[in-house]
Protein backbone atom coordinates (compact mmCIF):
# COMPACT_ATOMS: atom_id res chain seq x y z
CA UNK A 1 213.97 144.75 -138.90
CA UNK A 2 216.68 146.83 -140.45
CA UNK A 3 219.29 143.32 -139.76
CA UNK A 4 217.20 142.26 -143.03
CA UNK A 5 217.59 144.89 -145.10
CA UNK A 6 214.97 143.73 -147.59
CA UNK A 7 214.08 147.08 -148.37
CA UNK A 8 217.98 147.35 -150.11
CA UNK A 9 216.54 144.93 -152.42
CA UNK A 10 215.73 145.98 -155.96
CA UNK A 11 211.87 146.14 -156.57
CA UNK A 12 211.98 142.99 -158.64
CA UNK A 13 213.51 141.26 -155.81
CA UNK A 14 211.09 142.31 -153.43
CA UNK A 15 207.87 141.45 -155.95
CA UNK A 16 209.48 138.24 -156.28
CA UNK A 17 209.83 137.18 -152.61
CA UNK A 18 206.56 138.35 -151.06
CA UNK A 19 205.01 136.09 -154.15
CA UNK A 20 207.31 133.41 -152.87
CA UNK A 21 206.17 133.66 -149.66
CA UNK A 22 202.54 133.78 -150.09
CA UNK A 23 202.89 130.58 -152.17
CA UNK A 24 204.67 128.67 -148.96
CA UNK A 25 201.98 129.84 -146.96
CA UNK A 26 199.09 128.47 -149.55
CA UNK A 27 201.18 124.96 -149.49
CA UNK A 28 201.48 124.77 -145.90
CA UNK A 29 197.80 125.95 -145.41
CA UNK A 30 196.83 123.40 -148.56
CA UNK A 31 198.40 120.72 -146.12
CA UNK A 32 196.67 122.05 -142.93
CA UNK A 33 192.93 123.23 -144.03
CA UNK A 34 191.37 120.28 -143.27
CA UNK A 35 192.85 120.26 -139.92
CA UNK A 36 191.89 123.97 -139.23
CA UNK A 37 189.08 124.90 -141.85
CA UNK A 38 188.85 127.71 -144.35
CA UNK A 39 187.94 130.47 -142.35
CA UNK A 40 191.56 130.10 -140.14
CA UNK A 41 193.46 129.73 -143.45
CA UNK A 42 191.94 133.41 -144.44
CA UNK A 43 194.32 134.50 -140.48
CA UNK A 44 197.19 132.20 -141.57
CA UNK A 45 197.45 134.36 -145.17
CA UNK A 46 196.73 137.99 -143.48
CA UNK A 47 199.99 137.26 -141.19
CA UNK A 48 201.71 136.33 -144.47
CA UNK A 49 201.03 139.93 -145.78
CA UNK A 50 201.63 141.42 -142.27
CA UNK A 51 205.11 139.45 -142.67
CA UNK A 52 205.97 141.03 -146.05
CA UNK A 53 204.95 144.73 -144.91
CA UNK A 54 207.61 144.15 -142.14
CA UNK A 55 209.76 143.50 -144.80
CA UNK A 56 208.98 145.50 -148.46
CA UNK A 57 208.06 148.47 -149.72
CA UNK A 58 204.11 149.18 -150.14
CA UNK A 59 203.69 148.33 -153.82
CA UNK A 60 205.03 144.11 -153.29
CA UNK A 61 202.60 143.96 -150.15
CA UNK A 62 199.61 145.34 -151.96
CA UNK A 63 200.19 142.80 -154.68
CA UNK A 64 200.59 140.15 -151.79
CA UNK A 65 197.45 141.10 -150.12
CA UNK A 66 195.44 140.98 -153.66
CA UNK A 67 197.04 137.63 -154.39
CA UNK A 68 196.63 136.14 -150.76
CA UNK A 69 192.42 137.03 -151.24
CA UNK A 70 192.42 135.71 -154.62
CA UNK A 71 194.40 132.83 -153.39
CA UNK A 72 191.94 132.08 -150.91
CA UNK A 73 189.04 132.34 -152.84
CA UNK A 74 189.87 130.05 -155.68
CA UNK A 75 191.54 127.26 -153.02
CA UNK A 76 189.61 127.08 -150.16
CA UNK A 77 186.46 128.51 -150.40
CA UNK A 78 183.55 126.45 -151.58
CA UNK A 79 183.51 125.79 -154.12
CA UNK A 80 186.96 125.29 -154.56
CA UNK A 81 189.13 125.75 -157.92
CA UNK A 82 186.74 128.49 -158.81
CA UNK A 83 186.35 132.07 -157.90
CA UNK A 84 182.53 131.60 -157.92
CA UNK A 85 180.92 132.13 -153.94
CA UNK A 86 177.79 130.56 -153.58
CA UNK A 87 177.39 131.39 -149.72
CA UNK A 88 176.30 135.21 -148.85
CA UNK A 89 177.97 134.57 -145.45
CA UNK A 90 181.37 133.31 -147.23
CA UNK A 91 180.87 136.42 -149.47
CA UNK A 92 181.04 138.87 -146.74
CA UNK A 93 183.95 137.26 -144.82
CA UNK A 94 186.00 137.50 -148.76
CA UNK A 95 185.40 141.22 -148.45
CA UNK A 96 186.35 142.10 -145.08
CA UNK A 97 189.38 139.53 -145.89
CA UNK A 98 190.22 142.10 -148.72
CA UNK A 99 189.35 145.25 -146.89
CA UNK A 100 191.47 143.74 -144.14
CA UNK A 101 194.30 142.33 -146.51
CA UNK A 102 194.96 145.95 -147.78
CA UNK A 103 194.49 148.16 -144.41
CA UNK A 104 196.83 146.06 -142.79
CA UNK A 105 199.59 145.79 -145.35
CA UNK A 106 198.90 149.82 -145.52
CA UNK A 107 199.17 150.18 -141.65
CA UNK A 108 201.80 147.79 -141.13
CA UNK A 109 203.86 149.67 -143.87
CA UNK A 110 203.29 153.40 -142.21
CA UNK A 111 204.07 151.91 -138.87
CA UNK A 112 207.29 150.83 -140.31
CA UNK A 113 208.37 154.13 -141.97
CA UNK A 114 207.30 155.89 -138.93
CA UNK A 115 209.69 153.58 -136.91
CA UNK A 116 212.52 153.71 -139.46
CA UNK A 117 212.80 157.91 -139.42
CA UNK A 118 212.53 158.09 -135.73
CA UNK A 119 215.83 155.52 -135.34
CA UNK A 120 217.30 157.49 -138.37
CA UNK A 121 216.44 160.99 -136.29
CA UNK A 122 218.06 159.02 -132.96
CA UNK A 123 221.04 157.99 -135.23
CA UNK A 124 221.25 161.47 -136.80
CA UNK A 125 221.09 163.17 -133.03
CA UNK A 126 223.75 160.43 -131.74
CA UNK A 127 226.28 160.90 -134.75
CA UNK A 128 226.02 165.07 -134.03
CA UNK A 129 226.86 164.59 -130.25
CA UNK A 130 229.50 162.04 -130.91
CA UNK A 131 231.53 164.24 -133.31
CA UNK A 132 231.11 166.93 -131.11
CA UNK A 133 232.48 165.15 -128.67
CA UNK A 134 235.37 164.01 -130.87
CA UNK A 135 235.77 168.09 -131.56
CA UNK A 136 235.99 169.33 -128.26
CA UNK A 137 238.71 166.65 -127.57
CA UNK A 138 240.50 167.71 -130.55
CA UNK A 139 240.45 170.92 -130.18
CA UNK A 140 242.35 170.18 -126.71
CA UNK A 141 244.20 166.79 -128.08
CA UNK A 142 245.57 168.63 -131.42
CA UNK A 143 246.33 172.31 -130.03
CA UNK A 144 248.41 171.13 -127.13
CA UNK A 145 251.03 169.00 -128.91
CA UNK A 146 250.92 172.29 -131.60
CA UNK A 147 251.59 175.06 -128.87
CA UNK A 148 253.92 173.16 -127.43
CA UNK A 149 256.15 172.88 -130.62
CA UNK A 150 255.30 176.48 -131.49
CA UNK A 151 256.12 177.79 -127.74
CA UNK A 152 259.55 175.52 -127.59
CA UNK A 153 260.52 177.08 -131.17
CA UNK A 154 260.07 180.30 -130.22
CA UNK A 155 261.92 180.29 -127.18
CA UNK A 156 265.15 178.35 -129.39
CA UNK A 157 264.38 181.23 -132.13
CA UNK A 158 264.28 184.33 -129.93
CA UNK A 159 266.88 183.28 -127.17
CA UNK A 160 269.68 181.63 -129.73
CA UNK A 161 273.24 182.58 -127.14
CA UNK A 162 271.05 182.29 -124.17
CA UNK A 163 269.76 178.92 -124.12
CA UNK A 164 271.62 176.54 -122.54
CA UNK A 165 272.55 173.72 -124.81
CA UNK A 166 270.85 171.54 -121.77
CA UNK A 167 267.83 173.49 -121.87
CA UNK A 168 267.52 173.35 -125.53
CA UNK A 169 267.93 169.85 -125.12
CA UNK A 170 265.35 170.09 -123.31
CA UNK A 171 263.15 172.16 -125.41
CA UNK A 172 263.84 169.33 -128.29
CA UNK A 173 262.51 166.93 -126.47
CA UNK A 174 259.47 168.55 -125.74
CA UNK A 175 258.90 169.05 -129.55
CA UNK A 176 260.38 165.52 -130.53
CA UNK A 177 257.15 164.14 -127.57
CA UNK A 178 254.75 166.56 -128.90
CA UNK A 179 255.38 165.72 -132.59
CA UNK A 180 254.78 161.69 -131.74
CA UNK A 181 251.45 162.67 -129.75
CA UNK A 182 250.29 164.60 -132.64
CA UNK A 183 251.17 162.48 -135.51
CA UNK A 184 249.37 159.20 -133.14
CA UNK A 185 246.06 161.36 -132.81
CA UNK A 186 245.96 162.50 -136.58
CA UNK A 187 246.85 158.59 -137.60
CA UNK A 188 244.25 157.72 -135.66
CA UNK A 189 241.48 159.86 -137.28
CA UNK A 190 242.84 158.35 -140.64
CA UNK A 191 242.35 154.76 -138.96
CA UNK A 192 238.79 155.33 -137.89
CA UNK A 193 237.99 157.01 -141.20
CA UNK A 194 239.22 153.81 -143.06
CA UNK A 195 237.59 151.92 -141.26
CA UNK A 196 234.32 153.42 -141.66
CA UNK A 197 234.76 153.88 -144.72
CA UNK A 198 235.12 149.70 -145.31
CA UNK A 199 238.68 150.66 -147.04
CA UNK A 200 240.85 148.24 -144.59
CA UNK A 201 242.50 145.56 -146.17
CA UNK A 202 245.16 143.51 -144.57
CA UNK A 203 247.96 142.92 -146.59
CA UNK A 204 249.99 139.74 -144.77
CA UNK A 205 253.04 138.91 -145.21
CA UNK A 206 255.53 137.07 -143.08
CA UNK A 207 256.61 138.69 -140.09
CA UNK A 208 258.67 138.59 -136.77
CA UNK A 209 256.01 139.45 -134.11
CA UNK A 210 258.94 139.77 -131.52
CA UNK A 211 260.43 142.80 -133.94
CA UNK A 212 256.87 144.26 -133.71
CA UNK A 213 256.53 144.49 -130.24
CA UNK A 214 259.96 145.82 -129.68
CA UNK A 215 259.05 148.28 -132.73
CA UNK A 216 255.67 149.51 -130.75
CA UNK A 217 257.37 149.75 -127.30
CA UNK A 218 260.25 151.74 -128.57
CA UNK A 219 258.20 154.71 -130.34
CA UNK A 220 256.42 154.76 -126.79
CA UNK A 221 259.44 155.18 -124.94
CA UNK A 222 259.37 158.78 -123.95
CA UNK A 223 255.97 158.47 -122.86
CA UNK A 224 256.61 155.26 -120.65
CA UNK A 225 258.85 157.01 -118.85
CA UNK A 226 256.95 156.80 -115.51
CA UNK A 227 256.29 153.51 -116.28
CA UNK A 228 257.54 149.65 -116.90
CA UNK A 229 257.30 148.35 -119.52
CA UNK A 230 257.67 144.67 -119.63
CA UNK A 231 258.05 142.24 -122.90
CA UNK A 232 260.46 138.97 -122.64
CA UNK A 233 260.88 138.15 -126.50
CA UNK A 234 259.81 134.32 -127.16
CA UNK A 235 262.28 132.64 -129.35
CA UNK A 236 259.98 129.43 -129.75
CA UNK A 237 257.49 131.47 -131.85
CA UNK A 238 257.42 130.83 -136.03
CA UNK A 239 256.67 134.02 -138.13
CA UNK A 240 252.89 134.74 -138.54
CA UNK A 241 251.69 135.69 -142.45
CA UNK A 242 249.73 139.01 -140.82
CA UNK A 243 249.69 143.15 -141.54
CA UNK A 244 252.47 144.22 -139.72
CA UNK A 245 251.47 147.70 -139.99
CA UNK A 246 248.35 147.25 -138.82
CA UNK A 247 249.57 145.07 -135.58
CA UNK A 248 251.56 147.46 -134.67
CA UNK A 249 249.35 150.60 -134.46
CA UNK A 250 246.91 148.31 -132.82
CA UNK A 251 249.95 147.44 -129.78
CA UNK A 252 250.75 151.39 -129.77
CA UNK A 253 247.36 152.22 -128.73
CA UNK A 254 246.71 149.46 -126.46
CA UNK A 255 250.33 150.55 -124.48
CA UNK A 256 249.16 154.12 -124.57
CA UNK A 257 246.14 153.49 -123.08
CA UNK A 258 247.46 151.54 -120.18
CA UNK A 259 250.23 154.31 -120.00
CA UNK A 260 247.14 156.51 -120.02
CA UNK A 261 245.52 155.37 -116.73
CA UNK A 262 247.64 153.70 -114.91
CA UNK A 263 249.02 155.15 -111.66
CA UNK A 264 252.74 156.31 -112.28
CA UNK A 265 255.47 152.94 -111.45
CA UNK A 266 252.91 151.03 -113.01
CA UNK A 267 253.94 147.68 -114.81
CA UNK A 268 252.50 146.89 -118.30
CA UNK A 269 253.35 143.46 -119.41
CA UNK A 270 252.99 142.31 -123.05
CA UNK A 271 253.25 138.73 -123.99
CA UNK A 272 253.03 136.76 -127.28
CA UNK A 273 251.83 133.07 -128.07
CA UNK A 274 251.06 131.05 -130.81
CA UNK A 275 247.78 128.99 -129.43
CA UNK A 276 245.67 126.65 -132.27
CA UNK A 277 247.33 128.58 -134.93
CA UNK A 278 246.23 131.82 -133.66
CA UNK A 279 248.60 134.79 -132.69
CA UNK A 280 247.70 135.72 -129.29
CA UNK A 281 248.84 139.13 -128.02
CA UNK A 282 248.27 139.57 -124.02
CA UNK A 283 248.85 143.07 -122.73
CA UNK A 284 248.06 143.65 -119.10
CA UNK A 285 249.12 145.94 -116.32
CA UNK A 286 248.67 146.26 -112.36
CA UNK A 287 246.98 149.37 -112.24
CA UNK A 288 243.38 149.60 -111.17
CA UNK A 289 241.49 147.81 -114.17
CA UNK A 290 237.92 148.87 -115.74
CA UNK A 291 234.88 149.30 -113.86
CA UNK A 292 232.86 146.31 -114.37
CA UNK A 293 229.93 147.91 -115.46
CA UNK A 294 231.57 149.93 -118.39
CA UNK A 295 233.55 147.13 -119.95
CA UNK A 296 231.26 146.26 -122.53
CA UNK A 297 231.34 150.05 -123.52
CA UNK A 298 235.04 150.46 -123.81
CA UNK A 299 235.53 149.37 -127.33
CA UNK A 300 232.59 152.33 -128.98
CA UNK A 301 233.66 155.38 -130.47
CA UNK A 302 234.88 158.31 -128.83
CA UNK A 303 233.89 156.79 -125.58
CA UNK A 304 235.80 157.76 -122.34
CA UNK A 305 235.38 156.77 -118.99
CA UNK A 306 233.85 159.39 -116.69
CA UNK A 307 236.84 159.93 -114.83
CA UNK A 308 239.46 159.64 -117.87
CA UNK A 309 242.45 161.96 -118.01
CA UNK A 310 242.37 165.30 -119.73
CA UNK A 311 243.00 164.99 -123.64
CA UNK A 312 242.56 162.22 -125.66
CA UNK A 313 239.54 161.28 -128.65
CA UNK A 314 238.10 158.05 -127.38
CA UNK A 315 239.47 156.15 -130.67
CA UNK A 316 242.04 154.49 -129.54
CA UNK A 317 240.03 151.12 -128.24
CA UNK A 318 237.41 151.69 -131.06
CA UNK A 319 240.38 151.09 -133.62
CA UNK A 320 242.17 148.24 -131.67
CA UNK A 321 238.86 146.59 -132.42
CA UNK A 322 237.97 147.64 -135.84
CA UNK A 323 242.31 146.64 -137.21
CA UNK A 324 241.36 142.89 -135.02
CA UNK A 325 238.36 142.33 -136.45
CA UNK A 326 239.83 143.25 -139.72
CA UNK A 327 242.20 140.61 -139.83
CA UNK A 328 239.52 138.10 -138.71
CA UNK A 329 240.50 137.95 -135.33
CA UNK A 330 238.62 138.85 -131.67
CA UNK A 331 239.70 141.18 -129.05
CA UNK A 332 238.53 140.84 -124.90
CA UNK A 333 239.13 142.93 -122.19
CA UNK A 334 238.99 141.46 -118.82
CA UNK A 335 240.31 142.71 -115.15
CA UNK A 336 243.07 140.08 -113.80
CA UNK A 337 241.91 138.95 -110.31
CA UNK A 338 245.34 140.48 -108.92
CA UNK A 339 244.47 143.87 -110.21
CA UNK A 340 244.61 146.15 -113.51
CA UNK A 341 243.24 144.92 -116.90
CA UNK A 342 243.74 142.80 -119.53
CA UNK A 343 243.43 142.92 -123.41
CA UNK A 344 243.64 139.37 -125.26
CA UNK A 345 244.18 139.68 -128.82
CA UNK A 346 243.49 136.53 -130.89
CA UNK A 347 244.18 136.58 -135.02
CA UNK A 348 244.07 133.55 -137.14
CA UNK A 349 247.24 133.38 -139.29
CA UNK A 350 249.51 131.13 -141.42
CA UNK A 351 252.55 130.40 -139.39
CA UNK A 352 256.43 129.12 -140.41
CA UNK A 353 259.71 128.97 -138.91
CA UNK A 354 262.42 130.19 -140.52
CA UNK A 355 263.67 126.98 -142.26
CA UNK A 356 260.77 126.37 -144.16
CA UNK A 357 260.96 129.81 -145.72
CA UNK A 358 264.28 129.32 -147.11
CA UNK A 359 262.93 125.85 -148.96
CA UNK A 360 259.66 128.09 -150.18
């Protein structure tokens, strides 16, 4: 029931709709009562007011149940067009109707708000372990790239004549790979925070996605290392209108996680189409792919795989998704029958070669 939301709406809203909808029921039941007599149309308007306490707050479904009785009486008990009851029988069934009416649009309302704070509690406990979660990997994720620049500083600061210039080399590296790992996990906190926030907004404009790719692979290139890399530029492709920025982040952390868990000499392969006037980005590898049972999992935030490597926040996927659907587009992760996984990432975007540009 929360999909609807009805109980967003302002009170006059709400009044206004539960009315409405007792006054479709009376028409179709005005259609109907000679087909199913009086005394069914009285069941036909109680799930009318059993429908509105699903939906409103209890002051609307009160007024629903008084109109639904009153509604009954004056249409379709004899005699009709009057609120007048000449049968003792039909009298009796009015007021259990209206004793009825209101204990079920009171009931059905308390069962509601009992329902709602026991999925708010759930949501409340689920948030609390999933940002713990997200600060215990921190606290690992963040304080290793920042002892490793501290502890390679040091050792240039207190041994200036005695380092090596290959060793300090060395020791810049280190800092130069630890900086990039800490600046990806702090942009990705600001990512997911945007995004739950509502504040993404692609701004397109007209772009190689060739440049892009190379762009993502070469800020990854001290970390792919152990690794292949694969991307053959295609010179057929026009230039997509798309967020640049926001492609490009969403490459990085779809290479890092296949540089992630993928066995060392690994191959990840990216490739680029233009399919229907979509821009489809395929990155895959020949490592060992995604349990079956967890794929549909492997998007949600902060979650890891049980036998993930040490470090990283379990964002990385979640914001892939969130950037995609952003820019209107779908993401799927399958496993390639050969081995290793595959992400599929399909945008909708303006497209035009070079020439056209020029005559804009």
């Amino acid at each position: 029931m929360r999909l609807l939301a009805t109980r967003n709406y302002s009170k006059v809203h709400q009044y206004v709709i539960s009315i409405l909808i007792i006054t479709a029921t009376t028409i179709v039941c005005a259609f109907s009562v000679n087909f199913i007599g009086y005394q069914a149309v009285a069941l036909v308007l109680l799930l009318a007011v059993s429908f509105n306490a699903i939906l409103f707050d209890i002051f609307p479904v009160l007024l629903s149940a008084l109109l639904s009785a009153l509604i009954w009486n004056f249409l379709f008990i004899p005699p009709i067009f009057t609120f007048r009851i000449d049968n003792a029988e039909d009298i009796l069934i009015f007021l259990m109707y209206f004793v009825v009416a209101l204990i079920n649009a009171v009931l059905t309302f308390k069962i509601r708000r009992f329902q709602q704070k026991v999925e708010e509690k759930e949501s409340k406990e689920k948030s609390i372990k999933l940002y713990n979660t997200l600060l215990n990997s921190l606290s690992h994720e963040l304080r290793t790239p920042i002892s490793t620049i501290i502890g390679a500083i040091d050792t240039i600061m207190d041994n200036p004549h005695k380092i090596s210039e290959k060793n300090k080399n060395e020791l810049y590296n280190e800092i130069e790979i630890a900086s990039f790992r800490l600046n990806r996990q702090v942009e990705n906190l600001l990512s997911m925070s945007r995004l739950e926030a509502g504040f993404i907004q692609p701004k397109n404009d007209w772009c190689d996605i060739n440049e892009i790719i190379f762009s993502a692979t070469k800020e990854l290139k001290n970390e792919s290392k152990n690794h292949n890399i694969e991307f053959t530029p295609n010179d057929n492709l026009p230039l997509f209108k798309l967020d640049s920025g926001l492609i490009e982040q969403i490459l990085r952390n779809l290479i890092h996680n296949a540089l992630q868990y993928t066995p060392k000499n690994s191959t990840i392969t990216i490739e680029v189409n233009n399919d229907d006037n979509n821009c489809s980005i395929t990155v895959f590898d020949n490592g060992n792919g995604f349990p079956q049972n967890k794929i549909d999992f492997v998007f949600d935030k902060f979650y890891r795989l049980n036998n993930a490597v040490s470090g990283g926040t379990g964002l990385g996927l979640s914001i892939v998704k969130g950037f995609t659907e952003a820019m209107n587009g779908k993401v799927e992760l399958k496993n390639s029958p050969e081995g290793g996984a595959k992400f599929t990432i399909e945008i909708p975007v303006e497209t035009s070669y070079i020439n056209n540009l020029k005559n804009e």
